[in-house]
N, C-alpha and C. Protein backbone atom coordinates (compact mmCIF):
# COMPACT_ATOMS: atom_id res chain seq x y z
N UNK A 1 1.63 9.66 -2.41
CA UNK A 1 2.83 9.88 -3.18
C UNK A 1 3.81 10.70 -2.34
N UNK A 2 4.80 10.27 -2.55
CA UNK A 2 5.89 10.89 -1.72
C UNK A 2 6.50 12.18 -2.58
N UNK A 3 6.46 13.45 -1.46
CA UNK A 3 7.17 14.60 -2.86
C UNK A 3 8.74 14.14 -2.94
N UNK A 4 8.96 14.51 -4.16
CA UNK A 4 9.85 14.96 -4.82
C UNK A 4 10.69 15.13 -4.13
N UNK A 5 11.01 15.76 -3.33
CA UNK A 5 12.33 15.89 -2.47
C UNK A 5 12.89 14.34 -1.57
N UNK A 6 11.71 13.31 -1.51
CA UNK A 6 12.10 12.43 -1.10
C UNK A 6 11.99 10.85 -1.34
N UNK A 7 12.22 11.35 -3.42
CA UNK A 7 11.94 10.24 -4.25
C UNK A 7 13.30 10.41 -5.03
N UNK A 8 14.37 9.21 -5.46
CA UNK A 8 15.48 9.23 -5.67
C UNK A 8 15.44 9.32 -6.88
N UNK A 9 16.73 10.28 -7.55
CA UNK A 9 16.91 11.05 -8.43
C UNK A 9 17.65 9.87 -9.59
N UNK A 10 18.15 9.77 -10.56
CA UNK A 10 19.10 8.99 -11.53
C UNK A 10 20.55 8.69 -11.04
N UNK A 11 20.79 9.97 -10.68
CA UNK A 11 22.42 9.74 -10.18
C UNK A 11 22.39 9.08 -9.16
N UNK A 12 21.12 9.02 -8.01
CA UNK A 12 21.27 8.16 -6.63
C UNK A 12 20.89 7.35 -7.18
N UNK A 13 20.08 6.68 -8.23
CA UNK A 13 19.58 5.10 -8.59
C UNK A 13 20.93 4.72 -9.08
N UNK A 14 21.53 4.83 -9.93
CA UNK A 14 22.93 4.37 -10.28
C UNK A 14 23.84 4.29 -9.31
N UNK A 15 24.13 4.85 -8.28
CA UNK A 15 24.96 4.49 -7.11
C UNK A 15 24.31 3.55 -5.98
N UNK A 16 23.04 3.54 -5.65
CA UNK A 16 22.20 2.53 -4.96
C UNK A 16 22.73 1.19 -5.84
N UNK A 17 22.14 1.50 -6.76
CA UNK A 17 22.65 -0.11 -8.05
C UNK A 17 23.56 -0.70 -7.76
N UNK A 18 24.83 0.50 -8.01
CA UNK A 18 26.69 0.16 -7.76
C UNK A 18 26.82 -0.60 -6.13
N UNK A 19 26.17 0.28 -5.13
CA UNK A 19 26.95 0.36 -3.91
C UNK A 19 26.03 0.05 -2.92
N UNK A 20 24.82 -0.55 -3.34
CA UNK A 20 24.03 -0.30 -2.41
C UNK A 20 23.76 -2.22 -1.51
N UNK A 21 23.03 -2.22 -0.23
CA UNK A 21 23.17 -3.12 0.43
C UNK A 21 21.79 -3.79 -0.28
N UNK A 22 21.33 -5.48 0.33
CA UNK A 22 20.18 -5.79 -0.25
C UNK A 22 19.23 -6.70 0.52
N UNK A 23 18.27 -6.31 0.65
CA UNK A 23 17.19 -7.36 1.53
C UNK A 23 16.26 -7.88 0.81
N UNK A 24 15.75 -9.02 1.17
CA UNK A 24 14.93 -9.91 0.07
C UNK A 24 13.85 -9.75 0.86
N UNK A 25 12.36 -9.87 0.16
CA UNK A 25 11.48 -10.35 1.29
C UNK A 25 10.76 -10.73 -0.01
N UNK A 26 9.32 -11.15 0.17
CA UNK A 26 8.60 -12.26 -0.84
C UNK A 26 8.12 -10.79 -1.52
N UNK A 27 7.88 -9.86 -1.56
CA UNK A 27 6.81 -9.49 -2.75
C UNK A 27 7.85 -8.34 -3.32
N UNK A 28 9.52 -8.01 -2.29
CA UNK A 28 10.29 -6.99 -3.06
C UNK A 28 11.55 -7.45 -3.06
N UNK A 29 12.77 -6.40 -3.51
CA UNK A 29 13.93 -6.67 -3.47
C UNK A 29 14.29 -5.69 -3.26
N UNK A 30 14.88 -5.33 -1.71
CA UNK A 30 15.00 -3.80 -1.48
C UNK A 30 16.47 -3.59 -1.36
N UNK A 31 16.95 -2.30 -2.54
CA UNK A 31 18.36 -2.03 -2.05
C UNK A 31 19.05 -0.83 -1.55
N UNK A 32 19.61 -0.49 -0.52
CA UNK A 32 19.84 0.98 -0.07
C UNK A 32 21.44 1.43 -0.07
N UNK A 33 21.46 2.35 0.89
CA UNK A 33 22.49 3.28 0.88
C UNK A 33 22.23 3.84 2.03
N UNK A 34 23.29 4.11 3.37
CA UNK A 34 22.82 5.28 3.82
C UNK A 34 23.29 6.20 3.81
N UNK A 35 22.56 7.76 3.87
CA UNK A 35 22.25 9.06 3.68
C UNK A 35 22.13 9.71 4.83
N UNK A 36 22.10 11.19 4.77
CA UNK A 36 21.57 12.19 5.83
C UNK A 36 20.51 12.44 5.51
N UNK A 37 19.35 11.91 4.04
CA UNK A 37 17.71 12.30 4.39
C UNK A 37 17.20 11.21 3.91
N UNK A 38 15.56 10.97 3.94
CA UNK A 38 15.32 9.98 3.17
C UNK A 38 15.23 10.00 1.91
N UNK A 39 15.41 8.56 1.51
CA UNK A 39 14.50 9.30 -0.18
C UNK A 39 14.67 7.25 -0.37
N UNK A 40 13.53 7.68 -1.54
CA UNK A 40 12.98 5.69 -1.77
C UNK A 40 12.35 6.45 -3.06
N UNK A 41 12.19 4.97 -3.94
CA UNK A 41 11.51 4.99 -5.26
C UNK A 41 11.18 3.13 -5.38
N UNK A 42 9.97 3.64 -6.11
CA UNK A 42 9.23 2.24 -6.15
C UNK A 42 9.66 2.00 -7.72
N UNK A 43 10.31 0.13 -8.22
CA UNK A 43 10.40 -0.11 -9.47
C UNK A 43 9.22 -1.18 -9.92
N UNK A 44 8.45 -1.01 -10.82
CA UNK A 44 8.05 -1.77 -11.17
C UNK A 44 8.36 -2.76 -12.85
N UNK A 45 8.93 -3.85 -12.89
CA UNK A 45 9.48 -3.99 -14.21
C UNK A 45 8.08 -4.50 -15.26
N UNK A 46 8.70 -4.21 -16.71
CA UNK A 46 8.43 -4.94 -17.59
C UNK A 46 7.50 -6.70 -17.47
N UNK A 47 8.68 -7.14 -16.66
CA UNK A 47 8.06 -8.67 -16.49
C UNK A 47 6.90 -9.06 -15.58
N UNK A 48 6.80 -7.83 -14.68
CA UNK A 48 5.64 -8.01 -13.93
C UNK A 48 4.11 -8.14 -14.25
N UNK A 49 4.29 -6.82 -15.09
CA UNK A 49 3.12 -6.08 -15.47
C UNK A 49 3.65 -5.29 -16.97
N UNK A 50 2.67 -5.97 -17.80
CA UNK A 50 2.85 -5.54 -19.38
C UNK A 50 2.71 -3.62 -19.51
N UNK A 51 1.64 -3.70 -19.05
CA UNK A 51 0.71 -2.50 -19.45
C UNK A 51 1.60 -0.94 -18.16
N UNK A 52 1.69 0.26 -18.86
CA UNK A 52 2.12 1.04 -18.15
C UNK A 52 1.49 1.14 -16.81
N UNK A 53 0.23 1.43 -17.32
CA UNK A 53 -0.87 1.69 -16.17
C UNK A 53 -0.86 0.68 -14.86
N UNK A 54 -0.55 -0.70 -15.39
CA UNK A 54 -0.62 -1.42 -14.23
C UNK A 54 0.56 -0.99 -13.12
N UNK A 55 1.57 -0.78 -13.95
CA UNK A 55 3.08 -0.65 -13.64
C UNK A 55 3.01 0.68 -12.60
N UNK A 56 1.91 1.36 -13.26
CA UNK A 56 2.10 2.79 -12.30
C UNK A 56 1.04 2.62 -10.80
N UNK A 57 0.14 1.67 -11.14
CA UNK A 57 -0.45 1.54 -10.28
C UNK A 57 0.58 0.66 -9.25
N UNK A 58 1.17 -0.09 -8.92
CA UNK A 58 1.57 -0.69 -8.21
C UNK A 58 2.80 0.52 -7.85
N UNK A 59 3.46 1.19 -8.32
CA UNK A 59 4.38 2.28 -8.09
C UNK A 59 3.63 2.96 -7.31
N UNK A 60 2.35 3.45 -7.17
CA UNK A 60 1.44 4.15 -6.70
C UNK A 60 1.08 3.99 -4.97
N UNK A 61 0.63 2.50 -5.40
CA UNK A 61 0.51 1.35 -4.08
C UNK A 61 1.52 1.57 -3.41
N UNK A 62 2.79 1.39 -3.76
CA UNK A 62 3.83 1.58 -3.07
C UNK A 62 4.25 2.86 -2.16
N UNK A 63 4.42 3.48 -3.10
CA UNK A 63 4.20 5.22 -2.25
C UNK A 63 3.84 5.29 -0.99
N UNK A 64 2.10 5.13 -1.14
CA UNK A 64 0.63 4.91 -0.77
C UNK A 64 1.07 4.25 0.49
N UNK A 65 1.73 3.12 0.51
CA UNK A 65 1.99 2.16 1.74
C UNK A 65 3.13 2.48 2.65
N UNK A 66 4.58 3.76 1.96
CA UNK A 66 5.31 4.26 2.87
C UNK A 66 5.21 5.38 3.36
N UNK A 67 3.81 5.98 2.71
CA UNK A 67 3.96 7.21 3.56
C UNK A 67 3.10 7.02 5.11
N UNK A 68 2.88 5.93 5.28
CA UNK A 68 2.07 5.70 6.32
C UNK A 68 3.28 5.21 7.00
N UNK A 69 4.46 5.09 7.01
CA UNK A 69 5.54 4.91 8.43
C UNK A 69 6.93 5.69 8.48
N UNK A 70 7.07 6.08 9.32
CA UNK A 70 8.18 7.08 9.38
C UNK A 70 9.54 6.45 8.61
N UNK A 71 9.96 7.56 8.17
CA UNK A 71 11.12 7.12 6.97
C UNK A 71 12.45 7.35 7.43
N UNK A 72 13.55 6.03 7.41
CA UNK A 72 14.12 6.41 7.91
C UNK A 72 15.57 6.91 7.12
N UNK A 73 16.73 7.01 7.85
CA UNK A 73 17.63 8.06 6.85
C UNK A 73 18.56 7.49 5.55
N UNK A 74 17.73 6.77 5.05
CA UNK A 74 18.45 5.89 3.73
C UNK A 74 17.76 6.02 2.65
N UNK A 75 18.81 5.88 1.45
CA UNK A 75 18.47 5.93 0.19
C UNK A 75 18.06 4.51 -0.51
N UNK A 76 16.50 4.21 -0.70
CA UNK A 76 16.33 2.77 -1.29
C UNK A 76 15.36 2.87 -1.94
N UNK A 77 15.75 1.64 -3.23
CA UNK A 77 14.95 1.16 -4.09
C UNK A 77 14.08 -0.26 -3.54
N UNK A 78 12.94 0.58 -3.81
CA UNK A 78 11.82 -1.34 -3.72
C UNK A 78 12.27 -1.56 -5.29
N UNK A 79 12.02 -3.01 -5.55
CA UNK A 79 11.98 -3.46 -7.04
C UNK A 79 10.56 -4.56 -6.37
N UNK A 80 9.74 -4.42 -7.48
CA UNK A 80 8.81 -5.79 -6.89
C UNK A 80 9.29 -6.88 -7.95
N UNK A 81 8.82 -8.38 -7.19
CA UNK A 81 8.73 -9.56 -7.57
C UNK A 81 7.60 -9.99 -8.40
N UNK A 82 7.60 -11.13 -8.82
CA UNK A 82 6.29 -11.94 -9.83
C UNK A 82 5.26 -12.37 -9.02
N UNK A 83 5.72 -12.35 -7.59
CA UNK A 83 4.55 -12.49 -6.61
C UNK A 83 4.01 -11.18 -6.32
N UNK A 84 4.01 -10.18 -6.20
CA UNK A 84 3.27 -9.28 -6.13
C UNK A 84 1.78 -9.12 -6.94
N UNK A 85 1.77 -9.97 -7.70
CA UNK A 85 0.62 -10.29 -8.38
C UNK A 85 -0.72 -10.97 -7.62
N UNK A 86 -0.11 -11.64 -6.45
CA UNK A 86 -1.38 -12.22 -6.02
C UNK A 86 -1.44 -11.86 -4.94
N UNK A 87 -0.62 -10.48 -4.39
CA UNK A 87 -0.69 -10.03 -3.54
C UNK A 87 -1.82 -8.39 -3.17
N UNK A 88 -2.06 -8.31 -1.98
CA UNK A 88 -3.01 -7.56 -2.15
C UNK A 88 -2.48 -5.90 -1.15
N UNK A 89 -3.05 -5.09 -1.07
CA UNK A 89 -2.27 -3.72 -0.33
C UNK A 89 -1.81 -4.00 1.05
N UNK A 90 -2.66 -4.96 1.98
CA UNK A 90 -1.74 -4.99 2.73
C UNK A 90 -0.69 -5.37 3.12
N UNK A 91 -0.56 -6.97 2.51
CA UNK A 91 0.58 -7.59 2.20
C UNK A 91 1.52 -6.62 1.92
N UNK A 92 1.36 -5.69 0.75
CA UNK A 92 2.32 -4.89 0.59
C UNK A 92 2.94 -3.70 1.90
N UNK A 93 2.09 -3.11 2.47
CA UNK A 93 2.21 -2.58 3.57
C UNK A 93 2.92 -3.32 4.51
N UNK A 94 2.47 -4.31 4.66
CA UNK A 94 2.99 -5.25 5.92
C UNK A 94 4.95 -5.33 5.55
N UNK A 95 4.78 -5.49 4.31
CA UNK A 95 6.52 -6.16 3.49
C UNK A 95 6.94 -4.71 4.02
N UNK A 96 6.40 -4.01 3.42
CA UNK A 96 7.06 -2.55 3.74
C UNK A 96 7.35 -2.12 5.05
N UNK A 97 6.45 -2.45 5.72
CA UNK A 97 7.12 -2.45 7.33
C UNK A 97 8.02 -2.80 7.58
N UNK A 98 8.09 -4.62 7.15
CA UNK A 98 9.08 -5.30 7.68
C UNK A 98 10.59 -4.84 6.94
N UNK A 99 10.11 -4.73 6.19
CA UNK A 99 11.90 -3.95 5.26
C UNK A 99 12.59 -2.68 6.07
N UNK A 100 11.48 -1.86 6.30
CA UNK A 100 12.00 -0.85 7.37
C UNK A 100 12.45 -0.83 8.82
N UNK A 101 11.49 -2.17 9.51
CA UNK A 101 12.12 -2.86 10.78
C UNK A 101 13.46 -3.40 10.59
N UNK A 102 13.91 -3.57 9.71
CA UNK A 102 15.28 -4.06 9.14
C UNK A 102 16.38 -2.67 9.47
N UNK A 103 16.26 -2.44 8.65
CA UNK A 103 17.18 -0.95 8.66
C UNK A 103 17.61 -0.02 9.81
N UNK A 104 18.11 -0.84 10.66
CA UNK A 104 18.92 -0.07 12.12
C UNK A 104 20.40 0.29 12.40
């Protein structure tokens, strides 16, 4: 889990929303902003996953999979897809890489 200081607040999710850029990849929909620190938050919706618990678990996963690569100085939301369902942690890791190899 990523602390708090570098998990995005309400007022940055509403301006990410408004203003922010967007990359597709198969298991997310990542949208940013850039900033002078990092900060990211994992969404998991309703349509994915019924149950809270599942919802937090994959929020969890997510975390879990960026704190293992250096973060770089932008403000972004993962949202996951309906494929994330048959996907497994590394897949997710791997997406997460590649979203961040993006961001130069």
């Amino acid at each position: 889990m990523l602390p708090k200081n570098k998990r995005v607040n309400k007022e940055l999710f509403r301006l990410i929303i408004k203003q922010g850029k967007t990359i597709p990849s198969s298991i997310f929909l990542f949208r940013y902003i850039p900033q002078n620190k990092p900060q990211y938050a994992f969404v998991a919706p309703k349509s994915i996953a019924k149950k809270a618990v599942d919802r937090n678990y994959l929020r969890r996963q997510g975390y879990n999979a960026l704190y293992l690569y250096p973060l770089k100085l932008y403000a972004g939301i993962f949202f996951y897809k309906k494929k994330v369902k048959e996907a497994s942690f590394k897949e997710i890791k791997n997406e997460i890489k590649s979203i961040l190899e993006k961001l130069r």
